[in-house]
Protein backbone atom coordinates (compact mmCIF):
# COMPACT_ATOMS: atom_id res chain seq x y z
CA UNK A 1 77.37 134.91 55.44
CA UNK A 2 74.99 135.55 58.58
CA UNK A 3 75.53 134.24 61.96
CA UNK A 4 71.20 134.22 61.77
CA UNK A 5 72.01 132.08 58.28
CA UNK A 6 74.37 129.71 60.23
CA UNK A 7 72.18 128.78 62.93
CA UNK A 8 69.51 127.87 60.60
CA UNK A 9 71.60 125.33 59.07
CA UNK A 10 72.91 124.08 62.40
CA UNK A 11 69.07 123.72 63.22
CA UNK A 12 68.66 121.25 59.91
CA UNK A 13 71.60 119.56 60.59
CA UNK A 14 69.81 118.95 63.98
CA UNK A 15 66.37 118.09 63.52
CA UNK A 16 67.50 116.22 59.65
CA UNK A 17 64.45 117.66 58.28
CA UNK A 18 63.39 121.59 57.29
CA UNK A 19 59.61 121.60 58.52
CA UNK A 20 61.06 120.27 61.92
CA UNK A 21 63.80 122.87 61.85
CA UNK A 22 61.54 125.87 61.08
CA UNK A 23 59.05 125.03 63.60
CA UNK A 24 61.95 125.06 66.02
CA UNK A 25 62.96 128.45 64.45
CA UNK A 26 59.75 129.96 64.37
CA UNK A 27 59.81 130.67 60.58
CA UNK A 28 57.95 129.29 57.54
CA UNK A 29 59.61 125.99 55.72
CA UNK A 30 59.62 127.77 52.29
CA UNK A 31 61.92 131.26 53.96
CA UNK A 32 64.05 128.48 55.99
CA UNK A 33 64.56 126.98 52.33
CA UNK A 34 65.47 130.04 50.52
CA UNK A 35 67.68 131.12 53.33
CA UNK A 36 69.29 128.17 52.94
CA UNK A 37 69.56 127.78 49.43
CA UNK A 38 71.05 131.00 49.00
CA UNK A 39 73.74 130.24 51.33
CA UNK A 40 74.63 126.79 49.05
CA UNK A 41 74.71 129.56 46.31
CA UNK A 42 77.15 131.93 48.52
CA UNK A 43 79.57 129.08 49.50
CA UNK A 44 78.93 127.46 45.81
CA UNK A 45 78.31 124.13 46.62
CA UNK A 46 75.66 121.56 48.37
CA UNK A 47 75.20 121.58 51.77
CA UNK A 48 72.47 118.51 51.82
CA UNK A 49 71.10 115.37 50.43
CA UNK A 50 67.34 115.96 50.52
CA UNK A 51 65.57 113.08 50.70
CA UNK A 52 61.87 113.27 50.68
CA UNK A 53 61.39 115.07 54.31
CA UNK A 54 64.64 114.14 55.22
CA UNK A 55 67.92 115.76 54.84
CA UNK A 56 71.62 114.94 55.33
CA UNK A 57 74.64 116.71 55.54
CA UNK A 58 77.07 116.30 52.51
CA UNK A 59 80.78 116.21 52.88
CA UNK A 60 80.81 119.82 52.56
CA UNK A 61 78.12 120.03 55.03
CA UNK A 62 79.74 118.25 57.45
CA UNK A 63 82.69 120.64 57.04
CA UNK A 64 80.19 123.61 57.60
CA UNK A 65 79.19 122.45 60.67
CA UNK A 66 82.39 121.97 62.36
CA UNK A 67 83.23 125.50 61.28
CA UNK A 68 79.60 126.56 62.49
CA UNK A 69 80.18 125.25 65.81
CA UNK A 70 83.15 126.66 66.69
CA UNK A 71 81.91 130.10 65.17
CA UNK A 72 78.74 130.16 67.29
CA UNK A 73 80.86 129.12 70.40
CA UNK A 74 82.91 131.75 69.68
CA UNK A 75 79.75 134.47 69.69
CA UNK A 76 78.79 133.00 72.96
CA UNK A 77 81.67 133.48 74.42
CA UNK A 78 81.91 137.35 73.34
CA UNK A 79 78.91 137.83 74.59
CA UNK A 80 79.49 136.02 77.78
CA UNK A 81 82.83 138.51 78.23
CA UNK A 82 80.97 141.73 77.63
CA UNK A 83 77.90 140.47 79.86
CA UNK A 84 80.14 140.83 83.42
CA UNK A 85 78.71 143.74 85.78
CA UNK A 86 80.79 146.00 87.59
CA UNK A 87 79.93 144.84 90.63
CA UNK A 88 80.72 141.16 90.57
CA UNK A 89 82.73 138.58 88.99
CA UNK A 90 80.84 136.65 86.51
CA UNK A 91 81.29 134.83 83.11
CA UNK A 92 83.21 131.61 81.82
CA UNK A 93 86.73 130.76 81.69
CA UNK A 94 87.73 127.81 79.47
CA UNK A 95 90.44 125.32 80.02
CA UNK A 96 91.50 122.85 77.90
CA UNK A 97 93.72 119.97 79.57
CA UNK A 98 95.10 116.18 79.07
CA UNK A 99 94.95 113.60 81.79
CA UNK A 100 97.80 114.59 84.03
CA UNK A 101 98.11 114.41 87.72
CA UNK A 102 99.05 117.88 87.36
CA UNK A 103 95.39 118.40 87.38
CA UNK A 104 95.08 118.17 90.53
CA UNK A 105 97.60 121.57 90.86
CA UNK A 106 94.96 122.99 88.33
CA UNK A 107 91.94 121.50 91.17
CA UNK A 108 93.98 123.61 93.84
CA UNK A 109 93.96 126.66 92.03
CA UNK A 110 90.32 126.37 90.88
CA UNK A 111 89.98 125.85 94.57
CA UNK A 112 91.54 129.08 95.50
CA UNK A 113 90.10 131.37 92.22
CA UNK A 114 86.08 129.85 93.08
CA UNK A 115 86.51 131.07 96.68
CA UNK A 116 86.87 134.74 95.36
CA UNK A 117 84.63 134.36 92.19
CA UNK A 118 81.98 131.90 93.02
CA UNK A 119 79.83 133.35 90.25
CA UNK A 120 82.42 132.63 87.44
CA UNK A 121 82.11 128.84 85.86
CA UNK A 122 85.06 126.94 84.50
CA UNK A 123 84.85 125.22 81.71
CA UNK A 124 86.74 121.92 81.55
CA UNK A 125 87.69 120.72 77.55
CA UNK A 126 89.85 117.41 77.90
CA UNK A 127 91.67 116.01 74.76
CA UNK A 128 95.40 115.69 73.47
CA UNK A 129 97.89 118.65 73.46
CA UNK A 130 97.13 118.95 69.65
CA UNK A 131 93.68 119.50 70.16
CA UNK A 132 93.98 122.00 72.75
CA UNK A 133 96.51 124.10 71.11
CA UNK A 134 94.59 124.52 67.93
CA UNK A 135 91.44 125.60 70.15
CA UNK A 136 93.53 127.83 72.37
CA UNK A 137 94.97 129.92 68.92
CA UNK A 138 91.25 129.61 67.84
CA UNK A 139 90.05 131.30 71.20
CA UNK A 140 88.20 129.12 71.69
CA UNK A 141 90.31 127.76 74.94
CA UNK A 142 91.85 130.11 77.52
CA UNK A 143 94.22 128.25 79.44
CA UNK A 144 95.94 125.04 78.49
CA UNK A 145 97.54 122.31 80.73
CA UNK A 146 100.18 120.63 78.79
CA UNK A 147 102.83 117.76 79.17
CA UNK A 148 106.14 118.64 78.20
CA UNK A 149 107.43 118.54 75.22
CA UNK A 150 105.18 121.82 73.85
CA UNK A 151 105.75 124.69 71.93
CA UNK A 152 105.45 127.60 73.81
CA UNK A 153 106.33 130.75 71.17
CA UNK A 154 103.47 132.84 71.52
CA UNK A 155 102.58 131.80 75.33
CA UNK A 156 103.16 132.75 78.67
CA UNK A 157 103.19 130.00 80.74
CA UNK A 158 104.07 128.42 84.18
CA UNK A 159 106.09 125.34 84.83
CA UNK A 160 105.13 122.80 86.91
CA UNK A 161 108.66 121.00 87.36
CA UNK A 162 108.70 116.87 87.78
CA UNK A 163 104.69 116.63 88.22
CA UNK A 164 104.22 113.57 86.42
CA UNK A 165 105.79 110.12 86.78
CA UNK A 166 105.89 107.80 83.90
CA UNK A 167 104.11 104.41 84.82
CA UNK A 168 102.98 101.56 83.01
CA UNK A 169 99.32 99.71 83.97
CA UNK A 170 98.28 96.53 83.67
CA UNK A 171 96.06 93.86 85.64
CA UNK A 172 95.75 92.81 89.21
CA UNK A 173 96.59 89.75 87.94
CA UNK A 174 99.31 89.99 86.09
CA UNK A 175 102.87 88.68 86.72
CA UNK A 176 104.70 92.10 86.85
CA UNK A 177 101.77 93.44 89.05
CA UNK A 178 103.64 92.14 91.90
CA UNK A 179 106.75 94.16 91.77
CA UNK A 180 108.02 97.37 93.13
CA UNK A 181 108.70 99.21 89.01
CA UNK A 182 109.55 97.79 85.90
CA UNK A 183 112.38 97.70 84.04
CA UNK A 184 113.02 98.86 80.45
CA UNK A 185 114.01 95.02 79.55
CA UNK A 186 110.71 93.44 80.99
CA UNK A 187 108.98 95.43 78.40
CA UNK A 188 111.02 94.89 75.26
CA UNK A 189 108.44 91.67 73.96
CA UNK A 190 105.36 92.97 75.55
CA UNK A 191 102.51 94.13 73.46
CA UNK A 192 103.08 98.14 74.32
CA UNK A 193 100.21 101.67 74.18
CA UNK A 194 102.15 103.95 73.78
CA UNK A 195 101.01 107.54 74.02
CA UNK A 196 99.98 108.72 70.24
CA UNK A 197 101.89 112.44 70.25
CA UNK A 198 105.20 111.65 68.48
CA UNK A 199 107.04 114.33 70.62
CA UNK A 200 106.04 112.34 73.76
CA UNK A 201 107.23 109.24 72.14
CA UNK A 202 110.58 110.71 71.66
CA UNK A 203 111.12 110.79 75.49
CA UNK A 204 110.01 107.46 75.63
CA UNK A 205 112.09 106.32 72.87
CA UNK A 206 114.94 108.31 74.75
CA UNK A 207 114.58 106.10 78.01
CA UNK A 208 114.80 103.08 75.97
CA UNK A 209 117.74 103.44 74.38
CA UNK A 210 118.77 101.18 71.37
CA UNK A 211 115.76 98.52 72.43
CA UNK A 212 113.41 101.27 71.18
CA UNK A 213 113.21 99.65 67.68
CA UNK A 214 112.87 96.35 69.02
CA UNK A 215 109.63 97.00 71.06
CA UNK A 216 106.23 95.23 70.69
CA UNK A 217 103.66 98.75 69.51
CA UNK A 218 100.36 97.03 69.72
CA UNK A 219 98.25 99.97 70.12
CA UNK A 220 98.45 104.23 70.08
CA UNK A 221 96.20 106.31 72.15
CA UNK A 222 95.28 109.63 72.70
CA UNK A 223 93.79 109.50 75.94
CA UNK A 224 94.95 107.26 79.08
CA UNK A 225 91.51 106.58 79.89
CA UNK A 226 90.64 104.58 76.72
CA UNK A 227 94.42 102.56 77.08
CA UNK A 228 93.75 101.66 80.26
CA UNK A 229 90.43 99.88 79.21
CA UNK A 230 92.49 98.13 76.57
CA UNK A 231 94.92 96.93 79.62
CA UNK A 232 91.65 95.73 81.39
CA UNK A 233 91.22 93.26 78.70
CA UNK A 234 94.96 92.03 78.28
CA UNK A 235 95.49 93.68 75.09
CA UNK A 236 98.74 95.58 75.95
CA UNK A 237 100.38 97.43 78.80
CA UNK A 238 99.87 101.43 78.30
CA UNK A 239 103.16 103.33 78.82
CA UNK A 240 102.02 106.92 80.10
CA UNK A 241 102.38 109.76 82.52
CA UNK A 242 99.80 108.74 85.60
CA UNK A 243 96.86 110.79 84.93
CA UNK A 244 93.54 109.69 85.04
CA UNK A 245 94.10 105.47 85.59
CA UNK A 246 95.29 106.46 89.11
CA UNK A 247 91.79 106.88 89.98
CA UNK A 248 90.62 103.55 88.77
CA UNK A 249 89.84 100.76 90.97
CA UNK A 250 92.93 98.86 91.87
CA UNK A 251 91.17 95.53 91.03
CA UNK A 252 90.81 96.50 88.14
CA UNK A 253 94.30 98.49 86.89
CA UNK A 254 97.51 98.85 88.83
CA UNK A 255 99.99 100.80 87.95
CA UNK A 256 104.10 100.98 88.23
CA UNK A 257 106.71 103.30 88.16
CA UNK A 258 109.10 102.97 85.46
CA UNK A 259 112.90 102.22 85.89
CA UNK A 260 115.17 104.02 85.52
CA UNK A 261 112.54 106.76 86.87
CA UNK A 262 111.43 109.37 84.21
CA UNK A 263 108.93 112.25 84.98
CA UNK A 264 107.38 114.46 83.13
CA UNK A 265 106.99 118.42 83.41
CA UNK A 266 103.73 119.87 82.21
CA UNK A 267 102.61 123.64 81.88
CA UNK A 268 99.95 125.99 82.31
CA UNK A 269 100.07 128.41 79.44
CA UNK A 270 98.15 131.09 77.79
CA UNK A 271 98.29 133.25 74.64
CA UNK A 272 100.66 136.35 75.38
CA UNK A 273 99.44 139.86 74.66
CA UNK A 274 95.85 139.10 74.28
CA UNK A 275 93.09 141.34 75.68
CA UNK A 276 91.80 138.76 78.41
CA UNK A 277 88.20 139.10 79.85
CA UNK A 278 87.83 140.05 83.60
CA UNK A 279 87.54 136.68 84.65
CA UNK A 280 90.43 135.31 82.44
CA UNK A 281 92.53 137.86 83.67
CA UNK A 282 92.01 137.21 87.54
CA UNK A 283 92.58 133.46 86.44
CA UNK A 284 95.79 134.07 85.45
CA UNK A 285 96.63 136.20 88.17
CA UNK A 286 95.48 133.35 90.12
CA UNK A 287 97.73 130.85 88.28
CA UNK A 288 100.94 133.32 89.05
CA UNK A 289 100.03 133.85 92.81
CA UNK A 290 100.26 129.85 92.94
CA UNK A 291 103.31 130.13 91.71
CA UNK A 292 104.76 132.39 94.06
């Protein structure tokens, strides 16, 4: 299998159509079909519905493409690594994060690493712990920010002790809006989002006790972002670190600190004994002189 072969059929799975994709590719619709034919005969199955002048990814297709993707990311970002001149600082380094306010540690040292290497660009992937981790062992990622709990075999990593508080959100307008925190009883019969990772439940379910079992789980979510909208239309009251609803408009989402209080640790990790590019490598030391 060709990395040539593979961006052909990203091209169809584009444009939905070969005579599109092989004016795009510069090549003649009938090579663009045999190419592509021969790779359904390689992987031993079919890659498309054709219909008429149109095309569509089967199941197997889809499949393809994800794998596709991440290999021709993957190619860029070799090349990227090997394309850095002597002289100065450039290329990409990739960091895959969650909605903390420990981001805005991660801000500070982007701050600090951009004032020495204004040439490299930092790429930004947001999504769940899960996510990242599986990009990060795929290369794909070079640095992850992640709440605590995390496996870390296989990382080096930083700890950034207490940098999250657990909150809950809900309307302006609500009745608890007008109190100092909330305690663990006041939110026994509510309708509850609750973060989706089951490790980060288990502190949760840790703070409440025995009146875990009892609570009202109207929703999951992955992101804060999407819970808080959720909250905006009095669907439930998302239980999470404080992250990116912090930002939001206060007439719109408030948020309180939980009581008892219970904060959260999160980390900045990377894979240990891996030959780093240039720019990864002063990103790290970057990361460790914050520390200090």
């Amino acid at each position: 299998m060709e990395l040539r072969v593979l961006r052909y059929f990203l091209t169809v799975a584009k444009e939905q159509s070969f005579t599109k994709a092989a004016e795009q590719l510069h090549i003649t619709q009938p090579t663009l079909s045999r190419q592509l034919a021969a790779l359904e005969e390689e992987l031993g199955t079919l890659l498309f519905h054709r219909n008429g002048r149109n095309v569509t990814l089967t199941d197997e297709g889809l499949l393809l493409k994800r794998r596709a993707l991440e290999i021709t990311d993957l190619e860029e970002k070799i090349l990227d690594e090997f394309s850095n001149s002597e002289s100065a600082v450039e290329g990409i380094v990739s960091i895959g994060c969650g909605e903390f306010t420990a981001v805005e540690i991660l801000a500070k040292i982007c701050e600090g690493y951009k004032k020495k290497y204004p040439l490299v660009q930092i790429a930004l992937h947001t999504g769940t712990a899960d996510v990242i981790y599986e990009m990060m062992n795929k290369g794909l990622v070079d640095i992850g920010v992640f709440l605590e709990p995390v496996d870390t075999a296989g990382f080096d990593y930083i700890r950034m002790q207490d940098s999250d508080q657990w909150v809950v959100a809900m309307r302006p307008d609500d009745p608890l809006a007008i109190k100092e925190y909330i305690r663990k009883e006041e939110l026994v019969k509510l309708p509850l989002i609750l973060p989706e990772r089951m490790n980060v439940q288990s502190e949760l379910a840790n703070w409440f006790g025995k009146d875990f079992e009892k609570l009202n789980i109207s929703f999951v979510s992955n992101l804060g972002t999407n819970a808080g909208v959720m909250a905006m239309h009095g669907l439930g009251y998302p239980i999470s670190v404080e992250g990116a609803p912090r930002y939001w408009r206060e007439d719109l989402l408030v948020q309180k600190k939980l009581h008892p209080e219970i904060k959260a640790s999160t980390v900045i990790a990377w894979r240990r004994n891996i030959p780093y590019a240039k720019p990864v490598r002063l990103f790290i030391d970057e990361i460790n002189a914050f520390k200090a």
